[in-house]
Protein backbone atom coordinates (compact mmCIF):
# COMPACT_ATOMS: atom_id res chain seq x y z
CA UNK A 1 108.53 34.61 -110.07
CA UNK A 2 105.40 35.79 -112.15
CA UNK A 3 103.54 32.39 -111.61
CA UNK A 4 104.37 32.29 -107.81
CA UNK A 5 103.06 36.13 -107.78
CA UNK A 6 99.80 35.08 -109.55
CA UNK A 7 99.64 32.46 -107.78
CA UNK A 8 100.14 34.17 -104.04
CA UNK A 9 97.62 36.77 -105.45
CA UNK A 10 94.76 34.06 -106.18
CA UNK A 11 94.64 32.85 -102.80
CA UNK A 12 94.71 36.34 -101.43
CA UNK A 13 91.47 36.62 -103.55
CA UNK A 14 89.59 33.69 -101.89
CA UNK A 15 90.77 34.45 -98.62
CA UNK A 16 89.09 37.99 -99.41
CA UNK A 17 86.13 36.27 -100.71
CA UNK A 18 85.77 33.94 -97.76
CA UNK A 19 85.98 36.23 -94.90
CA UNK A 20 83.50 38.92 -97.35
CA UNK A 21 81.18 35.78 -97.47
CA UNK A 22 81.95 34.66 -93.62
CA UNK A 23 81.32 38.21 -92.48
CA UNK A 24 78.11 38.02 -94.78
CA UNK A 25 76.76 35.36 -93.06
CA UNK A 26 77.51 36.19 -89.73
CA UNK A 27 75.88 39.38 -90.46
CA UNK A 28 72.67 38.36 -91.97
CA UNK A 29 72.74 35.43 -89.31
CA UNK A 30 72.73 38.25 -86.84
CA UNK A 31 69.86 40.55 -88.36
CA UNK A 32 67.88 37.34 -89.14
CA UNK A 33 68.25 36.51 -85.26
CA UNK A 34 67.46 39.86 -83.87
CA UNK A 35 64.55 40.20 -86.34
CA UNK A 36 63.15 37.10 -85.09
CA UNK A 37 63.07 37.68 -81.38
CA UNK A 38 61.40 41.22 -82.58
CA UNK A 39 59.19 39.56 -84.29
CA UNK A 40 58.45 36.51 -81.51
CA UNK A 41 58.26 39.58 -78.98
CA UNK A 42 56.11 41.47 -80.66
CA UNK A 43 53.48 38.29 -81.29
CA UNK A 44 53.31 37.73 -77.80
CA UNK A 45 52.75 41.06 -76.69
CA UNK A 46 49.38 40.81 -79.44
CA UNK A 47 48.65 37.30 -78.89
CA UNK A 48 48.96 36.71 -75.02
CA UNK A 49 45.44 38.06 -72.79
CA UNK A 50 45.87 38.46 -69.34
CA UNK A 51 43.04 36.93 -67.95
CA UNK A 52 42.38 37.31 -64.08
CA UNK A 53 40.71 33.70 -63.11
CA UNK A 54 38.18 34.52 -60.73
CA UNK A 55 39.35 33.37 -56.78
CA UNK A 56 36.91 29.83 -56.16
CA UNK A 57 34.58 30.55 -53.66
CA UNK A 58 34.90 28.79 -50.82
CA UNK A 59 32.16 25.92 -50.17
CA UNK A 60 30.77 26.03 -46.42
CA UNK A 61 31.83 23.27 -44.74
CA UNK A 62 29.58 19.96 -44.10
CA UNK A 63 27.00 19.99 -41.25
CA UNK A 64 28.02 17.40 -38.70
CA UNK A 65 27.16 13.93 -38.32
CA UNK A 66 24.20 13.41 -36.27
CA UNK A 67 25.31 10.84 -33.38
CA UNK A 68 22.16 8.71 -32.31
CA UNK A 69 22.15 9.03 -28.44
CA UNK A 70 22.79 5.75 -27.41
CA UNK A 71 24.67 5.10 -24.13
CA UNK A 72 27.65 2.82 -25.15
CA UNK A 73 27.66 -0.32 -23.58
CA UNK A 74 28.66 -1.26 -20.44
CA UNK A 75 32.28 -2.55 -20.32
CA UNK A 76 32.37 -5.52 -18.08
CA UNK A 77 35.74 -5.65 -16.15
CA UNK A 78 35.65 -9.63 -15.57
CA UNK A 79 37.09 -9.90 -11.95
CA UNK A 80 41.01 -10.46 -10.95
CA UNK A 81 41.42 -13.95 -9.75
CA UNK A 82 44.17 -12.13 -8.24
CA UNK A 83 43.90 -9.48 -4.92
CA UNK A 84 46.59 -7.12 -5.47
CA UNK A 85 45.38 -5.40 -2.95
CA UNK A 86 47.83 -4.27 -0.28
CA UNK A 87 47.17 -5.66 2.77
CA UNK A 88 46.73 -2.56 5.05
CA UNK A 89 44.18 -1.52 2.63
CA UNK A 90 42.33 -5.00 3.29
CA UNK A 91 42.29 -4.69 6.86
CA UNK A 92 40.14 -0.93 6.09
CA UNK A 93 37.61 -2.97 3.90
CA UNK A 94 36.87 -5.42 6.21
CA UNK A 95 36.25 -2.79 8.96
CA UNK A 96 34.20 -1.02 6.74
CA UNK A 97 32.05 -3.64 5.76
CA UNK A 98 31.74 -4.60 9.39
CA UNK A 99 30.62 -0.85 10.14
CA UNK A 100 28.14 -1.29 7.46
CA UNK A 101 26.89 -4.50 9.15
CA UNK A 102 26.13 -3.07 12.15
CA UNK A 103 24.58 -0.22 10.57
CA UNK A 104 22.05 -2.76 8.50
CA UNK A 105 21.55 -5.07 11.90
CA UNK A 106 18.77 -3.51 13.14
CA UNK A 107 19.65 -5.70 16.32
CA UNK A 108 22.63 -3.82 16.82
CA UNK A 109 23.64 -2.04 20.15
CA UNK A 110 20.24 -4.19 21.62
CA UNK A 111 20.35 -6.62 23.97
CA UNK A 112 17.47 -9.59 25.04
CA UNK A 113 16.30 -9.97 28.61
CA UNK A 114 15.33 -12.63 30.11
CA UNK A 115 11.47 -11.79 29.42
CA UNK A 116 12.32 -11.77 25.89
CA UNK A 117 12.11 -8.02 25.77
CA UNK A 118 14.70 -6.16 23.55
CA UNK A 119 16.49 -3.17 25.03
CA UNK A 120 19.26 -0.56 24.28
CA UNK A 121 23.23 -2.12 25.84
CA UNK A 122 23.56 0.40 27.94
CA UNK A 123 19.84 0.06 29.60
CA UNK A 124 18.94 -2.43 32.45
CA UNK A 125 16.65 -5.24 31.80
CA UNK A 126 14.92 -4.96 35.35
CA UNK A 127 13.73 -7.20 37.44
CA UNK A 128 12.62 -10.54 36.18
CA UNK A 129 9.42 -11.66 38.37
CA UNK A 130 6.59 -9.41 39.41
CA UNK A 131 3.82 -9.71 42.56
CA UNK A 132 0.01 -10.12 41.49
CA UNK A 133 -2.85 -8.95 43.55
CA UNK A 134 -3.00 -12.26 44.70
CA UNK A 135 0.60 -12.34 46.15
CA UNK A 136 1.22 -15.02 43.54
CA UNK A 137 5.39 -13.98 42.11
CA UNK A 138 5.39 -14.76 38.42
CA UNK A 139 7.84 -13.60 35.51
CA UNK A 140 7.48 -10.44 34.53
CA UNK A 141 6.01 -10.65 31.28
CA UNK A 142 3.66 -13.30 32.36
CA UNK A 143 -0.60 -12.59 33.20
CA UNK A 144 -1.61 -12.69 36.67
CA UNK A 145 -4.47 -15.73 37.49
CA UNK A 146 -7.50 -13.57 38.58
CA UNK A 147 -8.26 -12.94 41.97
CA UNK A 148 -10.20 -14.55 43.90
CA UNK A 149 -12.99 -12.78 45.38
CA UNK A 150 -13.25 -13.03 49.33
CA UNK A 151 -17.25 -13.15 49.16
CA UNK A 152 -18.95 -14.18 46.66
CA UNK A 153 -20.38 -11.27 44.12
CA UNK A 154 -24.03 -11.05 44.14
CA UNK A 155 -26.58 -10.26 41.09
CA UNK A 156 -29.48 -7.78 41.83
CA UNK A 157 -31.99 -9.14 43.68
CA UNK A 158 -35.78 -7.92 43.65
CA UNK A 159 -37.29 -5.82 46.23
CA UNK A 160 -40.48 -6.86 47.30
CA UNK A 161 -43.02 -9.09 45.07
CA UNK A 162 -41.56 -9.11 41.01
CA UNK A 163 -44.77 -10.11 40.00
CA UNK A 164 -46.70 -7.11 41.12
CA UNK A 165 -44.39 -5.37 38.70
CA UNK A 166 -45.99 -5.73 35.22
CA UNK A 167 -50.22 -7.57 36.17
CA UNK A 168 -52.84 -8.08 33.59
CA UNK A 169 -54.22 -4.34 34.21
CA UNK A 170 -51.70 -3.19 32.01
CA UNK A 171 -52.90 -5.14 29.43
CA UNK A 172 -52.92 -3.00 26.46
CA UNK A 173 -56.25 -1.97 25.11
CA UNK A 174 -55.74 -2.70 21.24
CA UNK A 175 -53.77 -5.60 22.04
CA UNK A 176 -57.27 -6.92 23.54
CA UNK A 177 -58.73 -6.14 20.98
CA UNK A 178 -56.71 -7.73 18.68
CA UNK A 179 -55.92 -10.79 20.58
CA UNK A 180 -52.21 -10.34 21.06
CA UNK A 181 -51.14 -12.35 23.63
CA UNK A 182 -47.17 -14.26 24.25
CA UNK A 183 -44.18 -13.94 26.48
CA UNK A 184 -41.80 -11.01 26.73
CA UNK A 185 -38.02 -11.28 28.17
CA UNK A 186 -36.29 -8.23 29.17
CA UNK A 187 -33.10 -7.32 30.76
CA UNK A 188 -32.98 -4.52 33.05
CA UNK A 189 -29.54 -2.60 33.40
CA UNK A 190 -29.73 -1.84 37.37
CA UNK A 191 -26.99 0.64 39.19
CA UNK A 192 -25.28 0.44 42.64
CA UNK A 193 -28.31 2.12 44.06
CA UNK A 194 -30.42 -0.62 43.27
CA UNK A 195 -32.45 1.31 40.67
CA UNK A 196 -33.14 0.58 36.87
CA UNK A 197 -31.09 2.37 34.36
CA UNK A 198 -32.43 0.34 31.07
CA UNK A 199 -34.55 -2.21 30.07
CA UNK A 200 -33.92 -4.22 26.35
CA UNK A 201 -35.94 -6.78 25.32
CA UNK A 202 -34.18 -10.34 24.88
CA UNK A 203 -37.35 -12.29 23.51
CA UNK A 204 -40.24 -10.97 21.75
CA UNK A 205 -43.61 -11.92 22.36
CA UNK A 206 -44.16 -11.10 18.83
CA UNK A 207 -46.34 -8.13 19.25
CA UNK A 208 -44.34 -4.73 19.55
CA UNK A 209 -47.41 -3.15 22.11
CA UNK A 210 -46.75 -6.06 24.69
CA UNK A 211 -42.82 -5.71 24.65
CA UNK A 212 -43.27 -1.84 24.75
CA UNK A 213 -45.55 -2.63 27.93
CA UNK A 214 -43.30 -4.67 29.82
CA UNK A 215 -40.25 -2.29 29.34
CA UNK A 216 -42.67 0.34 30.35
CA UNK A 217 -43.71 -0.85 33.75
CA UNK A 218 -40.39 -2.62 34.84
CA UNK A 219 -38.86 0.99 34.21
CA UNK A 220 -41.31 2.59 36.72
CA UNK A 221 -42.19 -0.36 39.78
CA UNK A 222 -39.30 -1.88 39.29
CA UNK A 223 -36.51 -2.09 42.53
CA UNK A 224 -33.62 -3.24 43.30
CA UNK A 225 -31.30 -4.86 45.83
CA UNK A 226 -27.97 -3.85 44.41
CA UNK A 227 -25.35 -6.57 43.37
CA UNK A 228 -22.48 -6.95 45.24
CA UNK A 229 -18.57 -7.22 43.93
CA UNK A 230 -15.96 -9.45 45.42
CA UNK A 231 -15.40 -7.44 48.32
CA UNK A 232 -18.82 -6.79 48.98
CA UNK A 233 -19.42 -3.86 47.85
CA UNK A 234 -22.32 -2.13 45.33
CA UNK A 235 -22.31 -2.55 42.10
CA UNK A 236 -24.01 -2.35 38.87
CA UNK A 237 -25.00 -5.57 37.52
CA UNK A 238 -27.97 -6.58 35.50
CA UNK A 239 -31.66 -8.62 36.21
CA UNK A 240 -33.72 -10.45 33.61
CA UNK A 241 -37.63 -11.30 34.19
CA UNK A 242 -40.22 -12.44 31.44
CA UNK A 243 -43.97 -11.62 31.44
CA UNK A 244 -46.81 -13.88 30.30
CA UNK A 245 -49.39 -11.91 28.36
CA UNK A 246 -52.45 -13.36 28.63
CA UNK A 247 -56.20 -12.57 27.69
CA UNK A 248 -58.24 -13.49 30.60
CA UNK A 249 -61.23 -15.50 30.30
């Protein structure tokens, strides 16, 4: 009974000692813990800076592309061997393009007459033929054939002697002198009355005194018969003459 009792009373000892040492350890494992997340806790709260990072500044946007100003080029639609048109739609283009015709023509809403004149539709071409002076009935846009006169027309004729007109006392006096001498041609403009309205020389006698003599006198003796139309009537009409200048002997 003794050595059971001793024996009963050894193991109570270790059991003591076990759970004094387990309790041990789980109390130094707790201080040890809590001391180190102190301990962590406090190094942080040294260690760690707050630093504020500054807010990045926003960058201004690019400036945008410069686009050269070129037209783009022409698409080129090749044409539908295919009209899908309807056809009601064709029958409008085709009066459309007939309007625009007719607009274009700039024969349209004319007509040609028989003279070859071009006139409005709605206006009348006329008659065809006309009557000339002669009773002669010819197309319309045709020339009348002149008339024939029923008496012959008549130039001016002289009245009295032509030759008395211009004589050798109206011989210049420096023309004398100088020995001009030659022929002179005029032509004298004469009216219905039979008197001279202009004299022009047509051939010089090569000196300008003897031409300017011959207009001279013809203007002042000179007169007239007065030529005669186709009916016989007066009429202006024209006379030539020439003069021989001469030096007498």
């Amino acid at each position: 009974m003794a050595y059971a009792d001793q024996q009963m009373s050894g193991n109570r000892m270790i059991a003591i000692v076990l759970v004094a040492l387990l309790h041990v350890a789980i109390g130094y494992t707790l201080v040890t813990g809590l001391a180190y997340e102190a301990a962590k806790a406090v190094v942080e709260r040294v260690t760690t800076i707050d630093v504020e990072e500054p807010e990045p500044e926003e960058e201004p946007p690019p400036p945008p592309e410069e686009i050269p100003e070129t037209a783009p080029p022409p698409v080129v639609v090749p044409p539908s061997p295919f009209n899908l048109k309807p056809d009601n739609q064709l029958d409008d283009t085709t009066d459309k393009e007939v309007e625009r015709d007719e607009r274009v023509d700039p024969f349209a809403g004319k007509q040609t007459c028989a003279d070859g004149r071009v006139i409005d539709k709605t206006a009348s071409c006329g008659p065809t033929t006309k009557t000339c002076p002669g009773g002669q009935v010819i197309p319309v846009n045709a020339t009348c054939p002149p008339v024939k006169p029923r008496v012959q027309p008549k130039p001016p004729t002289p009245r009295g002697n032509a030759g008395r007109w211009v004589t050798q006392n109206d011989y210049p006096s420096r023309a004398l002198r100088e020995e001009q001498q030659g022929i002179t041609t005029v032509r004298i403009t004469v009216d219905a009355r039979g008197e001279p309205t202009g004299c022009t020389v047509t051939g010089s006698s090569g000196s300008g005194l003897l031409d300017d003599a011959t207009c001279k006198n013809m203007m002042r003796r000179a007169r007239f018969n007065p030529a005669t139309d186709g009916e016989g009537k007066p009429t202006s009409g024209t006379y030539t003459q020439s003069v021989k200048w001469e030096i007498p002997q």
